[in-house]
C-alpha atoms as a PDB file:
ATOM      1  CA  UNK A   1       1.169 -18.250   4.926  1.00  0.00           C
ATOM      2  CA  UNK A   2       1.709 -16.390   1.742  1.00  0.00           C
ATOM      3  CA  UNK A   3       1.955 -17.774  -1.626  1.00  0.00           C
ATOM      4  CA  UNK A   4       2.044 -16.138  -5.299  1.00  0.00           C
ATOM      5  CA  UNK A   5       1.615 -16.649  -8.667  1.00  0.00           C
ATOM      6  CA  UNK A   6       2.670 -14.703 -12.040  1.00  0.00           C
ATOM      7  CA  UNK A   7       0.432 -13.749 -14.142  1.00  0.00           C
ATOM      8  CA  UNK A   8       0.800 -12.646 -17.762  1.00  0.00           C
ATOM      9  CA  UNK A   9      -1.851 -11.236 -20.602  1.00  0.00           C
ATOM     10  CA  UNK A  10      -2.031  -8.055 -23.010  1.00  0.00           C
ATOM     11  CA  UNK A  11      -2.939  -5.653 -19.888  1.00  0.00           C
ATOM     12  CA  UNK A  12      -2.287  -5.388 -16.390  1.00  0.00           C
ATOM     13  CA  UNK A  13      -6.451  -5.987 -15.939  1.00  0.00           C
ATOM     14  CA  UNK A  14      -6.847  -9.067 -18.290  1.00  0.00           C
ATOM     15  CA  UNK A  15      -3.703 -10.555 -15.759  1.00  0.00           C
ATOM     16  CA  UNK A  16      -5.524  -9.824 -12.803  1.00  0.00           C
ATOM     17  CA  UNK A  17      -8.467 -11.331 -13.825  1.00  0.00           C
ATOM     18  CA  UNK A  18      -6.775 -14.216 -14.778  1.00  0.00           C
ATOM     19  CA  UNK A  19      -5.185 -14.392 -11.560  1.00  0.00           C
ATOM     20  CA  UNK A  20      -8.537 -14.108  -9.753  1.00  0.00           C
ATOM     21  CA  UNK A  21     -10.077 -16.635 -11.803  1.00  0.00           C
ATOM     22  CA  UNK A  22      -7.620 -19.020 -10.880  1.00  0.00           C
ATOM     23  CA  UNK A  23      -7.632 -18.479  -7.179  1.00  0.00           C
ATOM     24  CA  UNK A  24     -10.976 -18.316  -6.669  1.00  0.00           C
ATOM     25  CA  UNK A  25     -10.487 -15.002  -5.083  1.00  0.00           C
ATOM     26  CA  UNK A  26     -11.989 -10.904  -4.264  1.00  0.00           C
ATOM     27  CA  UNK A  27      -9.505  -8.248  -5.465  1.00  0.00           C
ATOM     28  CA  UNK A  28      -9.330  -6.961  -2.055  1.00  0.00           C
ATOM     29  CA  UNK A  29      -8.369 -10.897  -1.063  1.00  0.00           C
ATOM     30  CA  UNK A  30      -5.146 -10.944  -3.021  1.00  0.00           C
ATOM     31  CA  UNK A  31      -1.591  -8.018  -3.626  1.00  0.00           C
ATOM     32  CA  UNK A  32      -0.222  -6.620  -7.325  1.00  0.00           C
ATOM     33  CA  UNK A  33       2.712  -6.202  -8.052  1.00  0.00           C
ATOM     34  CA  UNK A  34       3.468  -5.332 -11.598  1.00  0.00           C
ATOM     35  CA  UNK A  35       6.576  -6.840 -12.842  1.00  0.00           C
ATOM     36  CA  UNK A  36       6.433  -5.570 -16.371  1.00  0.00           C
ATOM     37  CA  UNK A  37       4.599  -3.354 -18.057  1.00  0.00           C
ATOM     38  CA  UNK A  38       2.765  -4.115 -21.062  1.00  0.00           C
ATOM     39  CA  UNK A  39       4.498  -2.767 -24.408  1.00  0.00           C
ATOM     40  CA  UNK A  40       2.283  -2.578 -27.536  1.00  0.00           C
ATOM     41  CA  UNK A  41       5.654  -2.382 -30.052  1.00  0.00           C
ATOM     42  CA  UNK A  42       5.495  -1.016 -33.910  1.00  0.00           C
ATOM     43  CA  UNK A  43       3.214  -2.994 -35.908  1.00  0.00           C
ATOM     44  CA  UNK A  44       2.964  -5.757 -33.411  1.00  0.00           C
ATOM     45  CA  UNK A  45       6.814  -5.715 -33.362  1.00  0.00           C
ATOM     46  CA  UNK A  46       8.706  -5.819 -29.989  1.00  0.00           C
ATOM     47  CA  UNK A  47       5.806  -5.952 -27.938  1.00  0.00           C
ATOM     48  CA  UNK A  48       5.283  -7.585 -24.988  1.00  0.00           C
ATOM     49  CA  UNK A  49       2.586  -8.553 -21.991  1.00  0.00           C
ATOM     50  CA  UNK A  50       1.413  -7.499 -18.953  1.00  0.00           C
ATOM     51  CA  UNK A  51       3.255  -9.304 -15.965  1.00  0.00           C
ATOM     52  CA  UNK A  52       1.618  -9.153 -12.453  1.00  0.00           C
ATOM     53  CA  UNK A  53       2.981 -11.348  -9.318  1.00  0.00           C
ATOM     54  CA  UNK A  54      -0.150 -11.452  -7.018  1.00  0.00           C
ATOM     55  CA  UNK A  55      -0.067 -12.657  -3.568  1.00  0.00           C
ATOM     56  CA  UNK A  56      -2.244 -14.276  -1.487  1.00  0.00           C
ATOM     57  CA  UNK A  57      -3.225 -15.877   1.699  1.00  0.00           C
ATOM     58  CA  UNK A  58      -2.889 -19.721   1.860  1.00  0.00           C
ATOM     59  CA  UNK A  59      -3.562 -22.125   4.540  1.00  0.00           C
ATOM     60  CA  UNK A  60      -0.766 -23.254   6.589  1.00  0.00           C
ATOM     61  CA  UNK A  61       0.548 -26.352   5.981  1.00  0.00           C
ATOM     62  CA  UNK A  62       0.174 -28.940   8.502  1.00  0.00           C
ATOM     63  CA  UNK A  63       3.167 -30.283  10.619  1.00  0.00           C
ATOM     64  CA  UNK A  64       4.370 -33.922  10.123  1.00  0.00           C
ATOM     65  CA  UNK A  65       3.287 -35.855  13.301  1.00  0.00           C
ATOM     66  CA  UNK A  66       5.980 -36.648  16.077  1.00  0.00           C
ATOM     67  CA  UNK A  67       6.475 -39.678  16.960  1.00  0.00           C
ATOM     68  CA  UNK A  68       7.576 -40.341  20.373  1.00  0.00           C
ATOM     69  CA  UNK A  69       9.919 -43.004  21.487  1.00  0.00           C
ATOM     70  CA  UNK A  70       8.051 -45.371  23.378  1.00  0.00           C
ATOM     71  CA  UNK A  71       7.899 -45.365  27.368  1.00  0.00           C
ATOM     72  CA  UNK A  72       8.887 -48.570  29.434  1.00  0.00           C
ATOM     73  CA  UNK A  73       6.452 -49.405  31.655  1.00  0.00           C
ATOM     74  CA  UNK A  74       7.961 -48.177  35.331  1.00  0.00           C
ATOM     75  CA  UNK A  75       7.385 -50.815  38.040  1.00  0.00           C
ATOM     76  CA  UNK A  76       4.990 -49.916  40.606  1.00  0.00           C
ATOM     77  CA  UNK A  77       6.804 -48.762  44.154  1.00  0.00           C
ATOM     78  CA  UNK A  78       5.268 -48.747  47.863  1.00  0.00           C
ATOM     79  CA  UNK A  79       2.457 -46.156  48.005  1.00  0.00           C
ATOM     80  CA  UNK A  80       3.786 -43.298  50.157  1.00  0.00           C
ATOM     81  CA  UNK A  81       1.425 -40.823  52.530  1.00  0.00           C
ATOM     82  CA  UNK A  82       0.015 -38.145  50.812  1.00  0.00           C
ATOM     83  CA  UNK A  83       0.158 -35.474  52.529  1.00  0.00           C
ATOM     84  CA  UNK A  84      -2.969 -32.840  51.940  1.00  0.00           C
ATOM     85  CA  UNK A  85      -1.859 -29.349  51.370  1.00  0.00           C
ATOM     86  CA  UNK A  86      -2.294 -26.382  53.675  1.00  0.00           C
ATOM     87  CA  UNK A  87      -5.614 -24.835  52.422  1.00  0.00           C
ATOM     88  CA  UNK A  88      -4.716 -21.310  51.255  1.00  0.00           C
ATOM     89  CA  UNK A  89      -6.365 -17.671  51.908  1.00  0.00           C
ATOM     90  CA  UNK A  90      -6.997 -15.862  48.592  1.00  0.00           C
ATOM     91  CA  UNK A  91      -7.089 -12.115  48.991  1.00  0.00           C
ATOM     92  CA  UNK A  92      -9.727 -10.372  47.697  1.00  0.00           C
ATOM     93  CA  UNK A  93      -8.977  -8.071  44.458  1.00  0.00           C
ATOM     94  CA  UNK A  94     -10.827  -5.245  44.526  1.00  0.00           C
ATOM     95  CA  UNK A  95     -12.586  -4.810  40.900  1.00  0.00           C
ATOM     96  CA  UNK A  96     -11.423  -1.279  39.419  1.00  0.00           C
ATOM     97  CA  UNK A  97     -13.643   1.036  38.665  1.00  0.00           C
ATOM     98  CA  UNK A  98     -14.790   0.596  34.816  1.00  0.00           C
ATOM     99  CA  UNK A  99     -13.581   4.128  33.365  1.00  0.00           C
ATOM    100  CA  UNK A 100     -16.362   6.335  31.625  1.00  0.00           C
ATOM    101  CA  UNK A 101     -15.944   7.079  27.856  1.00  0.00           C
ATOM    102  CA  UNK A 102     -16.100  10.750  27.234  1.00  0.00           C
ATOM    103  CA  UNK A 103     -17.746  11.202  23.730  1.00  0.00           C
ATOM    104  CA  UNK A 104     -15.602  13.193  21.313  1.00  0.00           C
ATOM    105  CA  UNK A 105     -17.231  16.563  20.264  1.00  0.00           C
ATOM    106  CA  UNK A 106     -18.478  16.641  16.901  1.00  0.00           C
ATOM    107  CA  UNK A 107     -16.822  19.412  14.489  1.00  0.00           C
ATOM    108  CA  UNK A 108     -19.446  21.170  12.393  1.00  0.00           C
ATOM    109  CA  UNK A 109     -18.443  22.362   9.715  1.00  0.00           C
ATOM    110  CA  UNK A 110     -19.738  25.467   8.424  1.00  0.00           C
ATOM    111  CA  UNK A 111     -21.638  25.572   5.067  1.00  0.00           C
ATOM    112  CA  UNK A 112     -20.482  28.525   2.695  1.00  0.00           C
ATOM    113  CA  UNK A 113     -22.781  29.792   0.181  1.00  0.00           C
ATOM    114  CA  UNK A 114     -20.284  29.953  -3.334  1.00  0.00           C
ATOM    115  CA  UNK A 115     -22.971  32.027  -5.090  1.00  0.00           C
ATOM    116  CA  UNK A 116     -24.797  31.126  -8.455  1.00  0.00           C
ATOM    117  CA  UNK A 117     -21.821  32.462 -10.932  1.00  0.00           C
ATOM    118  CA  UNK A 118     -19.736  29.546  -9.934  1.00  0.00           C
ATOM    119  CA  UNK A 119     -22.673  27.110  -9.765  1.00  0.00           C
ATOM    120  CA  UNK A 120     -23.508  28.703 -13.036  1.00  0.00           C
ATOM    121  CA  UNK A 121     -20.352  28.372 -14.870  1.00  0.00           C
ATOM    122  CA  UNK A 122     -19.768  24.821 -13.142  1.00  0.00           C
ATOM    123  CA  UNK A 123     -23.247  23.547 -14.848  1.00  0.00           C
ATOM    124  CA  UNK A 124     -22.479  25.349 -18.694  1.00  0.00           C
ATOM    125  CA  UNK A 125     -18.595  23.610 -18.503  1.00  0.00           C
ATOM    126  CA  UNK A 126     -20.325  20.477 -17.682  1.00  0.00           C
ATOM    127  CA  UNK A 127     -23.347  20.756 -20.060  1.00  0.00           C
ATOM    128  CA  UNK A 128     -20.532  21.638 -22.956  1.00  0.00           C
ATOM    129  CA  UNK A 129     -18.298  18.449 -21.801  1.00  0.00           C
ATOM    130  CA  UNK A 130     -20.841  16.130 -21.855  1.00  0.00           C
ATOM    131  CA  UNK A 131     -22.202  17.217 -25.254  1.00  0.00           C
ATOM    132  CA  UNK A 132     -18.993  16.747 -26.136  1.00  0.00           C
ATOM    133  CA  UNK A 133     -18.196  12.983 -25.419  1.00  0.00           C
ATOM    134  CA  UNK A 134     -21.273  11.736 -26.525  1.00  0.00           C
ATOM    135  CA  UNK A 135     -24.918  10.709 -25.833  1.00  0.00           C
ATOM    136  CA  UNK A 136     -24.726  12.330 -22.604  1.00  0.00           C
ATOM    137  CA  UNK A 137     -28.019  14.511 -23.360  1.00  0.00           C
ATOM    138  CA  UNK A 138     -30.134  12.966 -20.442  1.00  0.00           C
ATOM    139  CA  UNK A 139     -27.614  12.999 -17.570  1.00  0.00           C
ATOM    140  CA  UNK A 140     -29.209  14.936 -14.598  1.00  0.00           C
ATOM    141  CA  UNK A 141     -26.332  17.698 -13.061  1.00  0.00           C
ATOM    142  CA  UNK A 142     -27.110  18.648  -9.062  1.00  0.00           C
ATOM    143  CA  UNK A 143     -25.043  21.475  -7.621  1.00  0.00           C
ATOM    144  CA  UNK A 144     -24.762  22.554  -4.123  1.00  0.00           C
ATOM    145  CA  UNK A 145     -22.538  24.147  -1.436  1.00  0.00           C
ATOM    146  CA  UNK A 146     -20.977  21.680   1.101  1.00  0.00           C
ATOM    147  CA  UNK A 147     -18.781  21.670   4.109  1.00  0.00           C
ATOM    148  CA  UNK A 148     -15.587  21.382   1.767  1.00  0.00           C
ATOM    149  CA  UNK A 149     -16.772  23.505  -1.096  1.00  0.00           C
ATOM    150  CA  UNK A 150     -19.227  22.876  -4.160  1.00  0.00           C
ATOM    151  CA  UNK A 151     -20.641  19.043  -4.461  1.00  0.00           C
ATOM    152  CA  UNK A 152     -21.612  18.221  -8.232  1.00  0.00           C
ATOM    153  CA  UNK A 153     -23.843  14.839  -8.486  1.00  0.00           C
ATOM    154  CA  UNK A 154     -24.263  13.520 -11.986  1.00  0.00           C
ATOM    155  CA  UNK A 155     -27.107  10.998 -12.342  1.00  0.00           C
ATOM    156  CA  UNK A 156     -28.502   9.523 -15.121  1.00  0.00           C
ATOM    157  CA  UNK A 157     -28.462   6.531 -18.144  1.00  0.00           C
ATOM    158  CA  UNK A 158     -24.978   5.612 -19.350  1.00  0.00           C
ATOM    159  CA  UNK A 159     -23.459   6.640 -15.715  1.00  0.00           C
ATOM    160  CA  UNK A 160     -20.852   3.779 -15.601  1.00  0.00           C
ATOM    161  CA  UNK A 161     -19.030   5.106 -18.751  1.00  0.00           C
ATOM    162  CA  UNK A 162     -18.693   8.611 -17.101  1.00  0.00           C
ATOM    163  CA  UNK A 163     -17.515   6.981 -14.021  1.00  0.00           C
ATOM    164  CA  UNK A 164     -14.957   5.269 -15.819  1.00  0.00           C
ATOM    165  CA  UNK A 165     -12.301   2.496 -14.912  1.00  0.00           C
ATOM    166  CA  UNK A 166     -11.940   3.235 -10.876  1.00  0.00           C
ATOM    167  CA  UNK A 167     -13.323   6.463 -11.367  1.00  0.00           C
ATOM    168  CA  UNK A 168     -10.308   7.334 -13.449  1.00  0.00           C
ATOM    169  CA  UNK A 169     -12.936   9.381 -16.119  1.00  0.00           C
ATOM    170  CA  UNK A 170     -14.602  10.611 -13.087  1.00  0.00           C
ATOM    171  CA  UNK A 171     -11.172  11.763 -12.015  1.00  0.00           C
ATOM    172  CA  UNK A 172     -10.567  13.618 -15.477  1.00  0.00           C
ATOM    173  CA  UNK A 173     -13.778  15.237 -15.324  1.00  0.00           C
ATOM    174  CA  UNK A 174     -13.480  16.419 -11.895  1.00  0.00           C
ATOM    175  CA  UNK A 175      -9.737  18.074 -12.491  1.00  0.00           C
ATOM    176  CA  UNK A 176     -11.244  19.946 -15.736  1.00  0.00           C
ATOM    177  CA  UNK A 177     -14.241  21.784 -14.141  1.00  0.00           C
ATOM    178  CA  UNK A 178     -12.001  22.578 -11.342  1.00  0.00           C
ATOM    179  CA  UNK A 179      -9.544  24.098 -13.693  1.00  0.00           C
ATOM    180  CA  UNK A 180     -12.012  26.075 -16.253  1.00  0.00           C
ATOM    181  CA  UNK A 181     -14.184  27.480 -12.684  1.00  0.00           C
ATOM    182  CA  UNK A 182     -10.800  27.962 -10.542  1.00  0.00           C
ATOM    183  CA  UNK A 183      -9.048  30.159 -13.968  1.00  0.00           C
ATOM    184  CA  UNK A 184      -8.286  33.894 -13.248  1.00  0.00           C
ATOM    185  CA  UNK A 185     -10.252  33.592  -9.929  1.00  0.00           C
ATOM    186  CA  UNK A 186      -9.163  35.550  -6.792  1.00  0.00           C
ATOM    187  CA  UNK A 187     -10.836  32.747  -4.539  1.00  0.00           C
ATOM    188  CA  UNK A 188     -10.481  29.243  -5.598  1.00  0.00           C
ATOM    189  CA  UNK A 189     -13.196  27.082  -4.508  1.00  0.00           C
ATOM    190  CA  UNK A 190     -12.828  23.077  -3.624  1.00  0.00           C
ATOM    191  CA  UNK A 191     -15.327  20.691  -6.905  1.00  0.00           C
ATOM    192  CA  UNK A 192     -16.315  17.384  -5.834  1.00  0.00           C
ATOM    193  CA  UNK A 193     -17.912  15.932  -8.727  1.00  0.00           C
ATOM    194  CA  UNK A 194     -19.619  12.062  -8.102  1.00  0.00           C
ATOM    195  CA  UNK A 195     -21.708   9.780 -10.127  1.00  0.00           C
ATOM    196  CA  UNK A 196     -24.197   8.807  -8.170  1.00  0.00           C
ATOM    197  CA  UNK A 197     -22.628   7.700  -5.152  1.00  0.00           C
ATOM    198  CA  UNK A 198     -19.814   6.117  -6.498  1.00  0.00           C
ATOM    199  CA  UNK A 199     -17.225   7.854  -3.931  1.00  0.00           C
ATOM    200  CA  UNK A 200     -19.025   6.995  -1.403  1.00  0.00           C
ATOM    201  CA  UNK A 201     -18.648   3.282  -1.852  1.00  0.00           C
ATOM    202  CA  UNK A 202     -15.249   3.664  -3.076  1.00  0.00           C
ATOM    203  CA  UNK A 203     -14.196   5.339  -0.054  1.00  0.00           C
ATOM    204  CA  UNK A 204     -15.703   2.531   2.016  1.00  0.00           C
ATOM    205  CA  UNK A 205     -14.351  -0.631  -0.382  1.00  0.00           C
ATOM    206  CA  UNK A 206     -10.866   0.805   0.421  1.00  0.00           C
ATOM    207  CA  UNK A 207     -11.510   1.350   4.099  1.00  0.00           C
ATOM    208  CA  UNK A 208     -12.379  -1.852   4.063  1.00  0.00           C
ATOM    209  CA  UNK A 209      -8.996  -2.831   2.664  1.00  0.00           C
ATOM    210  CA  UNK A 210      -7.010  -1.024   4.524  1.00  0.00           C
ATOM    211  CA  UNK A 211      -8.428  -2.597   7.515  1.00  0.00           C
ATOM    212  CA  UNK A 212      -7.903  -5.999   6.040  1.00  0.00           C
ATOM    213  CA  UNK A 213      -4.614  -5.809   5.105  1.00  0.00           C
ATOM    214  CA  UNK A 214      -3.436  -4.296   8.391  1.00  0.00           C
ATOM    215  CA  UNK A 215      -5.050  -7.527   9.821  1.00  0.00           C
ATOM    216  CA  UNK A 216      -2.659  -9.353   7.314  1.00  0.00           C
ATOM    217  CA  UNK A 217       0.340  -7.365   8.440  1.00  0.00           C
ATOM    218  CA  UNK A 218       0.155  -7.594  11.927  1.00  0.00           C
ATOM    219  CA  UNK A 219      -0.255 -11.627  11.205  1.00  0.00           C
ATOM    220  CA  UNK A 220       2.340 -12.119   9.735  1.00  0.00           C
ATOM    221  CA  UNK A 221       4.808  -9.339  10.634  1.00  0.00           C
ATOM    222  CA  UNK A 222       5.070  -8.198   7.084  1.00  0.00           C
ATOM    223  CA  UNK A 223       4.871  -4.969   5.311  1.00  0.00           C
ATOM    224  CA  UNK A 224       2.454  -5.087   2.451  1.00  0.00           C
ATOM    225  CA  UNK A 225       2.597  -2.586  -0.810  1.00  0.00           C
ATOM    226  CA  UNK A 226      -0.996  -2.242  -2.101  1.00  0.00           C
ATOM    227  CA  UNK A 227      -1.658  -1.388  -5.521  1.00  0.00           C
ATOM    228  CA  UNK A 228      -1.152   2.475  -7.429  1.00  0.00           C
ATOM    229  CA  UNK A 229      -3.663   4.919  -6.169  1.00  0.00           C
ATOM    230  CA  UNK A 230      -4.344   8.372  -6.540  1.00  0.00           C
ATOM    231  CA  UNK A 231      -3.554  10.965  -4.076  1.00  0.00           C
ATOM    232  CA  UNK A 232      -7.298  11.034  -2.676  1.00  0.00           C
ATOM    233  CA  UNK A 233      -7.616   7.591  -2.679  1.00  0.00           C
ATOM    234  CA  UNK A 234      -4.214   7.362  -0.526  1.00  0.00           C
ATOM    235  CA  UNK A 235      -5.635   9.728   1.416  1.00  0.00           C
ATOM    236  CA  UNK A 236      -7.944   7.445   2.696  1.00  0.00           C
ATOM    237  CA  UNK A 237      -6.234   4.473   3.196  1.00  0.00           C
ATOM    238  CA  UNK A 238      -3.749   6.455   5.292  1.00  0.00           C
ATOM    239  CA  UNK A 239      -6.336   7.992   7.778  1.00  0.00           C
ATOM    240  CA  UNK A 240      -8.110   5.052   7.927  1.00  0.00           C
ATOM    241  CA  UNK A 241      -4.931   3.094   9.671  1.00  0.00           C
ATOM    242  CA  UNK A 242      -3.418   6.232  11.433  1.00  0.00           C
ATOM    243  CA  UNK A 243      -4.346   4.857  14.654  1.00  0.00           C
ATOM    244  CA  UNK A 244      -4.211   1.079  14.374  1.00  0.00           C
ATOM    245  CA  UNK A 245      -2.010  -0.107  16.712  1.00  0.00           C
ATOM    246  CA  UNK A 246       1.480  -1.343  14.994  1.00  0.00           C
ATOM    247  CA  UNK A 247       0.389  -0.298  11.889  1.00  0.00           C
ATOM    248  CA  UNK A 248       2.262   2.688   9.779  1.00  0.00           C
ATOM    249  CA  UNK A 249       1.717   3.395   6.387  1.00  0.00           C
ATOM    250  CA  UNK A 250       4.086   5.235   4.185  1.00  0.00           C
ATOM    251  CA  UNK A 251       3.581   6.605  -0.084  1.00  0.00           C
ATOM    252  CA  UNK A 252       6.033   5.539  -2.278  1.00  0.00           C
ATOM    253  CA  UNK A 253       6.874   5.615  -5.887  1.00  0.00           C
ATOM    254  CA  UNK A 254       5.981   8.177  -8.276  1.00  0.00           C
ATOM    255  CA  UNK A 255       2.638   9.307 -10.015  1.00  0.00           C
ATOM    256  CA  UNK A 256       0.316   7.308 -11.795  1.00  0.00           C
ATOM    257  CA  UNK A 257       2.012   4.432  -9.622  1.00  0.00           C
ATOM    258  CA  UNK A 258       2.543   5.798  -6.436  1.00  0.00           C
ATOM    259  CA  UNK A 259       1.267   3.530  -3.731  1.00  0.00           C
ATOM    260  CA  UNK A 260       1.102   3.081  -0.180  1.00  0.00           C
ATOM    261  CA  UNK A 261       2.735   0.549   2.079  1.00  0.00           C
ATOM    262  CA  UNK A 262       1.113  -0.673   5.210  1.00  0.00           C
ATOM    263  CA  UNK A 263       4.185  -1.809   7.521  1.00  0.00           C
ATOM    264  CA  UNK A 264       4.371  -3.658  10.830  1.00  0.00           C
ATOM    265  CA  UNK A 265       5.790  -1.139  12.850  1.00  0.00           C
ATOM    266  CA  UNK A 266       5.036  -2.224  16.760  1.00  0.00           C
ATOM    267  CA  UNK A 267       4.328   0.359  19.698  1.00  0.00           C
ATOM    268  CA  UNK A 268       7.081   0.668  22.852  1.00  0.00           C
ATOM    269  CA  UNK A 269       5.317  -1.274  24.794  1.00  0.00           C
ATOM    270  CA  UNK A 270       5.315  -4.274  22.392  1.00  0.00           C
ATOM    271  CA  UNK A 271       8.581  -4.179  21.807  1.00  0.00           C
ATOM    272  CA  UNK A 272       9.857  -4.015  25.563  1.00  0.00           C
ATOM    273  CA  UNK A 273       7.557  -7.053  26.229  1.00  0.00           C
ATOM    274  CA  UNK A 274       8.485  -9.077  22.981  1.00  0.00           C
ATOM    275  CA  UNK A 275      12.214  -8.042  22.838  1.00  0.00           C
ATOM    276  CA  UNK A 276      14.176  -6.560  20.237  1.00  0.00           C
ATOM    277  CA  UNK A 277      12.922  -9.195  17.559  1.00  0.00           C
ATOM    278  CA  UNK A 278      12.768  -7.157  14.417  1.00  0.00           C
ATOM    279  CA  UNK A 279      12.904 -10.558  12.817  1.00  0.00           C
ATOM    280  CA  UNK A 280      10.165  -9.051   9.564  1.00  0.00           C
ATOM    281  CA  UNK A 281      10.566  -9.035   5.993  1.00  0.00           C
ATOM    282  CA  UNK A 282       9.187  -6.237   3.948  1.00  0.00           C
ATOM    283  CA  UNK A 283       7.524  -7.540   0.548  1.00  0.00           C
ATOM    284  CA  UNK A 284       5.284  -6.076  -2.181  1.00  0.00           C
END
């Protein structure tokens, strides 16, 4: 079953780690929703918290035992002829053929070469930017051309700052070069910039979600809202459940809190053999 608690504290994180504490819990174990945002006031004045309502899976609680009304003894009667049953034929079922899996083709993608001016104005922007935000001085910069365009890997001491909160300064970074190299250009060219390998895993923590709330949905019949993303980061969650069985997933809300909601939505075929029960609530 499903249980929550509210959660309040001077940002949305502190909450959620208070929340976590409490329940013992993984952030991918538990849903956000904010309630309230936190306001910081004038001077202190007419400010107010964080509020988060976080929900969580809870043991069922076990059913009071039945107590049956006892049985009179019934008084024993003659013994009558059994009479042994007719042995029966069984027909033979044939065993169907097991049907051969046909590999899917793999796409190959095609690498293009982008040339060394935007490889070279990708690495000066970068050099600049860096310089700019600090002790950045040591961080290695890797260019090259990939299936979807130009892949930037930065590398180096004091990585988790550039990453950033989520990869939300990762994010930043990665919208600026693409602006200052894509500028007056006749052919705009895709940047991927990562920090070593940080996409990577965050691509794979929120398959990883995805999958495990869509176990959580089908469950308990429920649609569940998971917290803001960005658009790439939607991206994945969306193709990741595309074809789960019952499982559709929908964006909602606007940006820098647009989410997406994973709902129980069953197939034709579950529905004709369960009935028109539509008997779900939707809850975030």
């Amino acid at each position: 079953m499903i249980k929550y608690i509210e959660k309040s504290a001077k940002t949305q994180e502190q909450a959620l780690a208070l929340a976590l504490e409490e329940l013992g819990l993984e952030r991918d174990d538990v849903t956000v929703e904010v309630l309230e945002l936190p306001r910081s006031g004038f001077l202190g004045i007419g400010s107010s918290p964080a509020v988060l309502r976080i929900g969580y899976e809870a043991p069922d609680e076990p059913e009071e035992p039945v107590v049956e009304a006892e049985e009179k003894p019934v008084e024993p009667s003659e013994p009558k002829a059994e009479k042994k049953p007719a042995p029966r034929r069984e027909a033979k079922k044939e065993k169907a053929a097991p049907k051969k899996s046909v590999a899917p083709e793999e796409v190959k993608r095609e690498i293009k070469d982008y040339g060394d001016e935007n490889k070279n104005r990708i690495a000066r922007f970068l050099e600049g930017l860096l310089d700019r935000m600090g002790n950045y001085k040591n961080i290695a910069i890797d260019i090259e051309d990939s299936p979807r365009g130009i892949a930037v890997t930065l590398s180096g001491k004091g990585i988790g700052s550039i990453i950033g909160h989520r990869g939300e300064t990762l994010d930043a970074i990665q919208h600026l070069t693409s602006f200052v190299v894509n500028n007056n250009v006749e052919e705009r060219v895709r940047i991927t910039i990562d920090a070593e390998g940080y996409r990577k895993k965050r691509e794979q923590s929120l398959i990883n979600l995805a999958k495990k709330m869509a176990d959580k949905v089908k469950k308990y019949k429920r649609s569940m809202t998971l917290e803001p993303m960005n658009s790439y980061e939607r991206h994945i969650i969306h193709t990741a459940l595309q074809d789960v069985p019952d499982i559709s997933t929908v964006s909602t809300g606007n940006e820098p809190v647009r989410r997406v909601v994973v709902m129980y939505k069953p197939s034709q075929e579950r529905v004709e053999e369960e009935g028109d029960d539509k008997n779900y609530r939707e809850w975030s």
